[in-house]
Every structure is written in structure tokens, then in C-alpha cells.
PDB file of N, CA and C in Angstrom:
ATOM      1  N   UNK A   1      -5.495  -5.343  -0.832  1.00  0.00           N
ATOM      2  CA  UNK A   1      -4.567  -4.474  -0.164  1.00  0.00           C
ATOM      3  C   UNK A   1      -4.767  -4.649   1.342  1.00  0.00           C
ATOM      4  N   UNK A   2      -3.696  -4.523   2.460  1.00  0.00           N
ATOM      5  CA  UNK A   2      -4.026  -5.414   3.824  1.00  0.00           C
ATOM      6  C   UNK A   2      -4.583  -3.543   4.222  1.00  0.00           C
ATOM      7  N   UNK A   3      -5.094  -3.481   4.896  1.00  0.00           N
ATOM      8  CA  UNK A   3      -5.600  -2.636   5.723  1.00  0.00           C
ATOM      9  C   UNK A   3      -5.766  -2.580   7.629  1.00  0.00           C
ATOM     10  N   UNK A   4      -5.230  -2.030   8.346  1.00  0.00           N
ATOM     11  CA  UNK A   4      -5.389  -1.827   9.353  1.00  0.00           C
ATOM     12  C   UNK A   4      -6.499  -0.733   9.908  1.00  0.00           C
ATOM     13  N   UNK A   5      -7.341  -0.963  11.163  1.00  0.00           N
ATOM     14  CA  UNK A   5      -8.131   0.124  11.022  1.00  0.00           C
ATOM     15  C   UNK A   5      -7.484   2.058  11.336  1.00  0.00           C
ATOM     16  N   UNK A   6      -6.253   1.889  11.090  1.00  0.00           N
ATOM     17  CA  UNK A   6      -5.864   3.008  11.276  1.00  0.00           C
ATOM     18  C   UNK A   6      -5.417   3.943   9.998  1.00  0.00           C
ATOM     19  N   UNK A   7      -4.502   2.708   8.968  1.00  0.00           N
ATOM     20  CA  UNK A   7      -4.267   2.842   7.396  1.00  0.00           C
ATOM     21  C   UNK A   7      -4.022   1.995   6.533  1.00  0.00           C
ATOM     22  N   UNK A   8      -4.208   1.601   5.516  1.00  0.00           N
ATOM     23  CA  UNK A   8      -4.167   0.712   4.539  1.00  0.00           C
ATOM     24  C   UNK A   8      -2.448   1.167   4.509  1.00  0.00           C
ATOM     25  N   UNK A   9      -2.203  -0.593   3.320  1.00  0.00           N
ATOM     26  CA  UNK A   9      -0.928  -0.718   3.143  1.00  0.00           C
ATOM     27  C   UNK A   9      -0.710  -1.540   1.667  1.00  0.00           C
ATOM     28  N   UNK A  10      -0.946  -0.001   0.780  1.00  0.00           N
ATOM     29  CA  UNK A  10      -0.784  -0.729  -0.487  1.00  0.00           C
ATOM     30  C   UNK A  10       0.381  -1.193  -0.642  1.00  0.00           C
ATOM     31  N   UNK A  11       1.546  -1.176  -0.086  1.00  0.00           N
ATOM     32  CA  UNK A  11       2.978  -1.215  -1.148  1.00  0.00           C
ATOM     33  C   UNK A  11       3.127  -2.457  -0.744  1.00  0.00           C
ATOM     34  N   UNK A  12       2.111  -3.491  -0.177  1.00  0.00           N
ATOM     35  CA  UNK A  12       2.565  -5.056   0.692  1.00  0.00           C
ATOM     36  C   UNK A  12       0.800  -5.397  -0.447  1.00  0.00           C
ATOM     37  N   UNK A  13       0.486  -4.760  -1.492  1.00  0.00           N
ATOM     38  CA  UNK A  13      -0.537  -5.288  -2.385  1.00  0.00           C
ATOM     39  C   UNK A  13      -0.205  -6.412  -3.022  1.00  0.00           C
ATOM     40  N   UNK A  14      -1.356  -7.490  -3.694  1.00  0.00           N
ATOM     41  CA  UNK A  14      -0.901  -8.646  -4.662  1.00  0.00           C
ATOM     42  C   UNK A  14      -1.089  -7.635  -5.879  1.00  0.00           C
ATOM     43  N   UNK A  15      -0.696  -7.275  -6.805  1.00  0.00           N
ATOM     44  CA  UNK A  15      -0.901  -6.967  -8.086  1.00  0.00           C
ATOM     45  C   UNK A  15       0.009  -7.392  -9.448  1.00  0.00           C
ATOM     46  N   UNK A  16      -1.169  -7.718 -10.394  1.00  0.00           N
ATOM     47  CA  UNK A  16      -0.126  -8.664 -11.439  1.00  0.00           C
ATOM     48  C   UNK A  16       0.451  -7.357 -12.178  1.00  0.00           C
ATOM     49  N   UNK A  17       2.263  -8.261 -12.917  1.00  0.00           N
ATOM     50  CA  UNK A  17       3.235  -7.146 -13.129  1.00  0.00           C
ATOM     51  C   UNK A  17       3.016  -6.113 -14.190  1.00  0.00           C
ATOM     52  N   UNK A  18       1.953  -6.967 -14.916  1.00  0.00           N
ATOM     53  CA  UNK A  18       1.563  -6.017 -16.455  1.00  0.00           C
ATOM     54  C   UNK A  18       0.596  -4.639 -15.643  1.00  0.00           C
ATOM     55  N   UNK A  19      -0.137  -5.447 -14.737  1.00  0.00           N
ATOM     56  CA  UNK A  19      -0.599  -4.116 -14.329  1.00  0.00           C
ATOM     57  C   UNK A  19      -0.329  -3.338 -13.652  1.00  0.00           C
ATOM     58  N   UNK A  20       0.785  -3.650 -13.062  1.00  0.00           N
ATOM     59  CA  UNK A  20       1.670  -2.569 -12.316  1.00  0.00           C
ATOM     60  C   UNK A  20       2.547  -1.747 -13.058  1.00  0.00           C
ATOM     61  N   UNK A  21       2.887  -2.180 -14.185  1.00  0.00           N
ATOM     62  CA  UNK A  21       3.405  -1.364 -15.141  1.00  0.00           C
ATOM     63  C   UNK A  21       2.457  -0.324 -15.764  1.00  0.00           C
ATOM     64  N   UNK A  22       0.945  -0.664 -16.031  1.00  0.00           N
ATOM     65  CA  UNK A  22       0.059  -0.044 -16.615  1.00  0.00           C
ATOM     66  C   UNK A  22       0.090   1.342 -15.648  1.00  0.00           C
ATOM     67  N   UNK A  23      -0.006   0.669 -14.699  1.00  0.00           N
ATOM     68  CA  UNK A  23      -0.203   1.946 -13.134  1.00  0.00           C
ATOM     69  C   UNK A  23       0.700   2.662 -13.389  1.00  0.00           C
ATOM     70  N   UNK A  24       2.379   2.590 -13.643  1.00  0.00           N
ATOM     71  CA  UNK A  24       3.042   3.068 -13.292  1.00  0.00           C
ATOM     72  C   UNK A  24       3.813   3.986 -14.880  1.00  0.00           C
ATOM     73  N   UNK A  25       3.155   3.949 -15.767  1.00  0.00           N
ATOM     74  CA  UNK A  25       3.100   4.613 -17.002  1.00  0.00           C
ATOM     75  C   UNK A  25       3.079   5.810 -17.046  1.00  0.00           C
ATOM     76  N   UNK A  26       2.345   6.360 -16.897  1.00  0.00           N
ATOM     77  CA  UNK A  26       1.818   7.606 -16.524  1.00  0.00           C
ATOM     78  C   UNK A  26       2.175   8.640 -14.963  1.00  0.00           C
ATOM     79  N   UNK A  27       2.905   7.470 -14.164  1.00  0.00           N
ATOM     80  CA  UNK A  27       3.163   7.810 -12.799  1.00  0.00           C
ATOM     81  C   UNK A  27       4.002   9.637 -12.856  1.00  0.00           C
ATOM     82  N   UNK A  28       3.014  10.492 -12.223  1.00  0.00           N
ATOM     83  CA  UNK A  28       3.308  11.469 -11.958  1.00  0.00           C
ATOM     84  C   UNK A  28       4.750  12.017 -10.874  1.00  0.00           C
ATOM     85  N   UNK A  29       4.647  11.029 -10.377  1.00  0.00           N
ATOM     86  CA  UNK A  29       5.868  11.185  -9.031  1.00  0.00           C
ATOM     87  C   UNK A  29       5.107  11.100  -7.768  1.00  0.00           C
ATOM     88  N   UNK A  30       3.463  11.049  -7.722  1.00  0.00           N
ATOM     89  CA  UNK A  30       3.045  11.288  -6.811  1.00  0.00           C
ATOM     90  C   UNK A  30       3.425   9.863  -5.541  1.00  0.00           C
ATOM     91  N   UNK A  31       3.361  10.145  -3.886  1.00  0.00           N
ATOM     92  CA  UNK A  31       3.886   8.760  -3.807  1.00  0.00           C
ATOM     93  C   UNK A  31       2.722   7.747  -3.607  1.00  0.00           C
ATOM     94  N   UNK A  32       3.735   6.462  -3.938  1.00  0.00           N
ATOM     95  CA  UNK A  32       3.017   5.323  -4.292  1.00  0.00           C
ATOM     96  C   UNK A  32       1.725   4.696  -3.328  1.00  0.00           C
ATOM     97  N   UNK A  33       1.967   5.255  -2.299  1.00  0.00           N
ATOM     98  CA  UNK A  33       0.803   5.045  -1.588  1.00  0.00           C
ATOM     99  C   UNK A  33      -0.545   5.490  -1.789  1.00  0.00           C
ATOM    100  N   UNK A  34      -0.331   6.662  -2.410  1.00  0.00           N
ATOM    101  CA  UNK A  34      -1.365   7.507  -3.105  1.00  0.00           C
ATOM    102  C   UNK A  34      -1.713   6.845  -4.708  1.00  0.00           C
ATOM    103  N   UNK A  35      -1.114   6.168  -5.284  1.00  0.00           N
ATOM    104  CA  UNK A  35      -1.208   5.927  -6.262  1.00  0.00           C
ATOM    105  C   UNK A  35      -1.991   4.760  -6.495  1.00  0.00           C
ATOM    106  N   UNK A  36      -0.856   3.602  -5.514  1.00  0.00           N
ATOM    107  CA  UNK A  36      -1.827   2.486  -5.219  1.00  0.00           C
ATOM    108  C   UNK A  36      -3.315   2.478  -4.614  1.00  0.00           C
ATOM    109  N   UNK A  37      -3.670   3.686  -4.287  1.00  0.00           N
ATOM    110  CA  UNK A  37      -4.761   3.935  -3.501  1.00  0.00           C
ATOM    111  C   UNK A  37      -6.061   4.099  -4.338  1.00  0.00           C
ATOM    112  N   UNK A  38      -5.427   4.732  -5.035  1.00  0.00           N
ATOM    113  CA  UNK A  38      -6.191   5.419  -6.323  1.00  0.00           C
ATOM    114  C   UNK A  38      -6.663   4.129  -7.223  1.00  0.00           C
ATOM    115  N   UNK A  39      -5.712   2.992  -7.513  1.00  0.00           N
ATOM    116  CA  UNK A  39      -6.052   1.778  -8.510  1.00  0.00           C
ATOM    117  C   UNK A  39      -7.228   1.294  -7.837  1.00  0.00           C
ATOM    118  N   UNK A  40      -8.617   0.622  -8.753  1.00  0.00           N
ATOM    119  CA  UNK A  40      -9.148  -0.369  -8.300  1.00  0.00           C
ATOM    120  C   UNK A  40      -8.733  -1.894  -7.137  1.00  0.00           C
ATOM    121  N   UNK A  41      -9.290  -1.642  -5.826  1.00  0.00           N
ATOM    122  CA  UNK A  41      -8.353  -2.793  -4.979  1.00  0.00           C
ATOM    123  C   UNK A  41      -9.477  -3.159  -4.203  1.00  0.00           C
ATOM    124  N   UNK A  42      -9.348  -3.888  -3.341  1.00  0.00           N
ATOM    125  CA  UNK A  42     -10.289  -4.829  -2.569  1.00  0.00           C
ATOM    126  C   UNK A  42      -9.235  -4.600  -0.958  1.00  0.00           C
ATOM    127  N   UNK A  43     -10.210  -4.163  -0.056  1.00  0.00           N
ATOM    128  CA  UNK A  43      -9.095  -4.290   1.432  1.00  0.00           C
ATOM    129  C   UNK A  43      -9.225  -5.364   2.298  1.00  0.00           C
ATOM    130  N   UNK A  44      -8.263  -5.779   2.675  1.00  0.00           N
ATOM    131  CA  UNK A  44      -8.347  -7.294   3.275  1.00  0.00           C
ATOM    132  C   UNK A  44      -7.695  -6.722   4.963  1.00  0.00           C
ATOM    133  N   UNK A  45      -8.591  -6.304   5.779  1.00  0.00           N
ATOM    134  CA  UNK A  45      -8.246  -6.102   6.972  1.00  0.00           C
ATOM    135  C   UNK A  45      -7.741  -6.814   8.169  1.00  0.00           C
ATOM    136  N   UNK A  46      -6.703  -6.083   8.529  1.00  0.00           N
ATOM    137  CA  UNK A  46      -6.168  -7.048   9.459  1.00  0.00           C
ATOM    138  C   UNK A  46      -5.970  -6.562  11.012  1.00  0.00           C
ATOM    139  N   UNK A  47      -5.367  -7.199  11.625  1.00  0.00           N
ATOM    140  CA  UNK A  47      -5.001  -6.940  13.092  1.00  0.00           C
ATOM    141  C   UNK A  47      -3.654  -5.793  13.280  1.00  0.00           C
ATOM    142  N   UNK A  48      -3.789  -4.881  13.431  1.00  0.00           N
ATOM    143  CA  UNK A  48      -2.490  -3.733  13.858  1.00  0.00           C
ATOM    144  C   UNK A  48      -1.287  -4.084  14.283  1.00  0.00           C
ATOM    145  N   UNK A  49      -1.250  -5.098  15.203  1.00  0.00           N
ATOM    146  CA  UNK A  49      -0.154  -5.920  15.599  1.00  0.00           C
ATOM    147  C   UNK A  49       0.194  -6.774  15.240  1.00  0.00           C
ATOM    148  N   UNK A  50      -0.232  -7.189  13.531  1.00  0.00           N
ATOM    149  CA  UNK A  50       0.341  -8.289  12.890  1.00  0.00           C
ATOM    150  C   UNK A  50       1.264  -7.401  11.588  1.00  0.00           C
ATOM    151  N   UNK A  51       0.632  -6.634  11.515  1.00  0.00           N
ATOM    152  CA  UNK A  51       1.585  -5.847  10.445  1.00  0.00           C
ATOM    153  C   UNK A  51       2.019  -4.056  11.072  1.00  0.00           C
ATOM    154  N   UNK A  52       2.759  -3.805  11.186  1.00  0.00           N
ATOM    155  CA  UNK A  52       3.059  -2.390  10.869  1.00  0.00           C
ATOM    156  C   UNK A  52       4.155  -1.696   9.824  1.00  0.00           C
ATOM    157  N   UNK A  53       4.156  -0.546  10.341  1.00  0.00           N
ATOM    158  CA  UNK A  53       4.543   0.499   8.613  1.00  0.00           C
ATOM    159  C   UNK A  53       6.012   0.972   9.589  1.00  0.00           C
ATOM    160  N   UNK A  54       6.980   0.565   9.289  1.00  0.00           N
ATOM    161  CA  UNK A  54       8.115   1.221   9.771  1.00  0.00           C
ATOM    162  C   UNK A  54       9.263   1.468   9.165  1.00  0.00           C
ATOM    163  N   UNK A  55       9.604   3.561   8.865  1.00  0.00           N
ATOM    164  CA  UNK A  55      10.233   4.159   8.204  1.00  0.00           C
ATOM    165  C   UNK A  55      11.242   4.288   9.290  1.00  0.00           C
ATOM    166  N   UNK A  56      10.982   4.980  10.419  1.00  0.00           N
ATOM    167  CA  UNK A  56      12.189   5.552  11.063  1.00  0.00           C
ATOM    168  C   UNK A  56      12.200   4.345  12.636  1.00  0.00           C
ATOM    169  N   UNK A  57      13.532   4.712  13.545  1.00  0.00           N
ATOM    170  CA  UNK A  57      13.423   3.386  14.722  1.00  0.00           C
ATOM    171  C   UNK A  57      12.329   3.846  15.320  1.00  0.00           C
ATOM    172  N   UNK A  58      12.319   5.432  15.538  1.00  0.00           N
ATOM    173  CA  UNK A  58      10.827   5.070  16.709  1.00  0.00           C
ATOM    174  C   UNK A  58       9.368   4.891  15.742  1.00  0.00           C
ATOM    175  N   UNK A  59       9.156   4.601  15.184  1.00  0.00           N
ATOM    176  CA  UNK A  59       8.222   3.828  14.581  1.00  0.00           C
ATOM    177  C   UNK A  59       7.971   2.276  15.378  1.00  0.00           C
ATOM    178  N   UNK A  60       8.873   1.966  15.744  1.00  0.00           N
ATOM    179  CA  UNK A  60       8.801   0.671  16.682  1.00  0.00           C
ATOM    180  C   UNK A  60       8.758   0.865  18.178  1.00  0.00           C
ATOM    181  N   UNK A  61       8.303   2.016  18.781  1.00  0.00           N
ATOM    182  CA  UNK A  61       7.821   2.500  20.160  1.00  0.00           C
ATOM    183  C   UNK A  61       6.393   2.026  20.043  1.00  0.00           C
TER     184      UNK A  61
END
């Protein structure tokens, strides 16, 4: 899962599809960030300015 030192970024995870289905069986509604968080993962940290998380435009300020 890539990780920045500010927050991880499961939903950009490698995970194979059977087991994403396994994960997602039982899926409460809770969101997926929380969920993916929760699965067994390995964090592969990176640089802040190579990846960011952007929902709304100022997210890119």
C-alpha cells in the first residue's frame, strides 16, 4: 500500500481480485480506506509530491 508520511493510500493498493472480493463480503459500508487498512498489507513509502489524494479542486493548493 503506497504511504506518504502524512497518510497511506490504500485505494492505489496491488491486491489480487479473489481477495478483494474476500474483503469485500462482509463489507459493512464502512469506507474503504478504513477497510483496506484493516486487511493484512505491507507500506511502500513514498515522496508526498509524487502522489497525492485529490477529492475536491482545492486539494490541489
Amino acid at each position: 500500500m503506497p504511504a506518504d508520511p502524512e497518510r497511506a493510500h490504500p485505494l492505489l493498493s496491488l491486491i489480487r481480485p479473489t481477495e478483494l472480493l474476500k474483503l469485500l463480503e462482509d463489507w459493512k459500508g464502512t469506507p474503504l480506506h478504513q477497510t483496506f487498512a484493516n486487511y493484512p498489507h505491507t507500506l511502500l513509502m513514498i515522496d508526498s509530491a509524487t502522489l497525492r489524494n485529490v477529492n475536491q479542486p482545492s486539494d490541489l493548493d
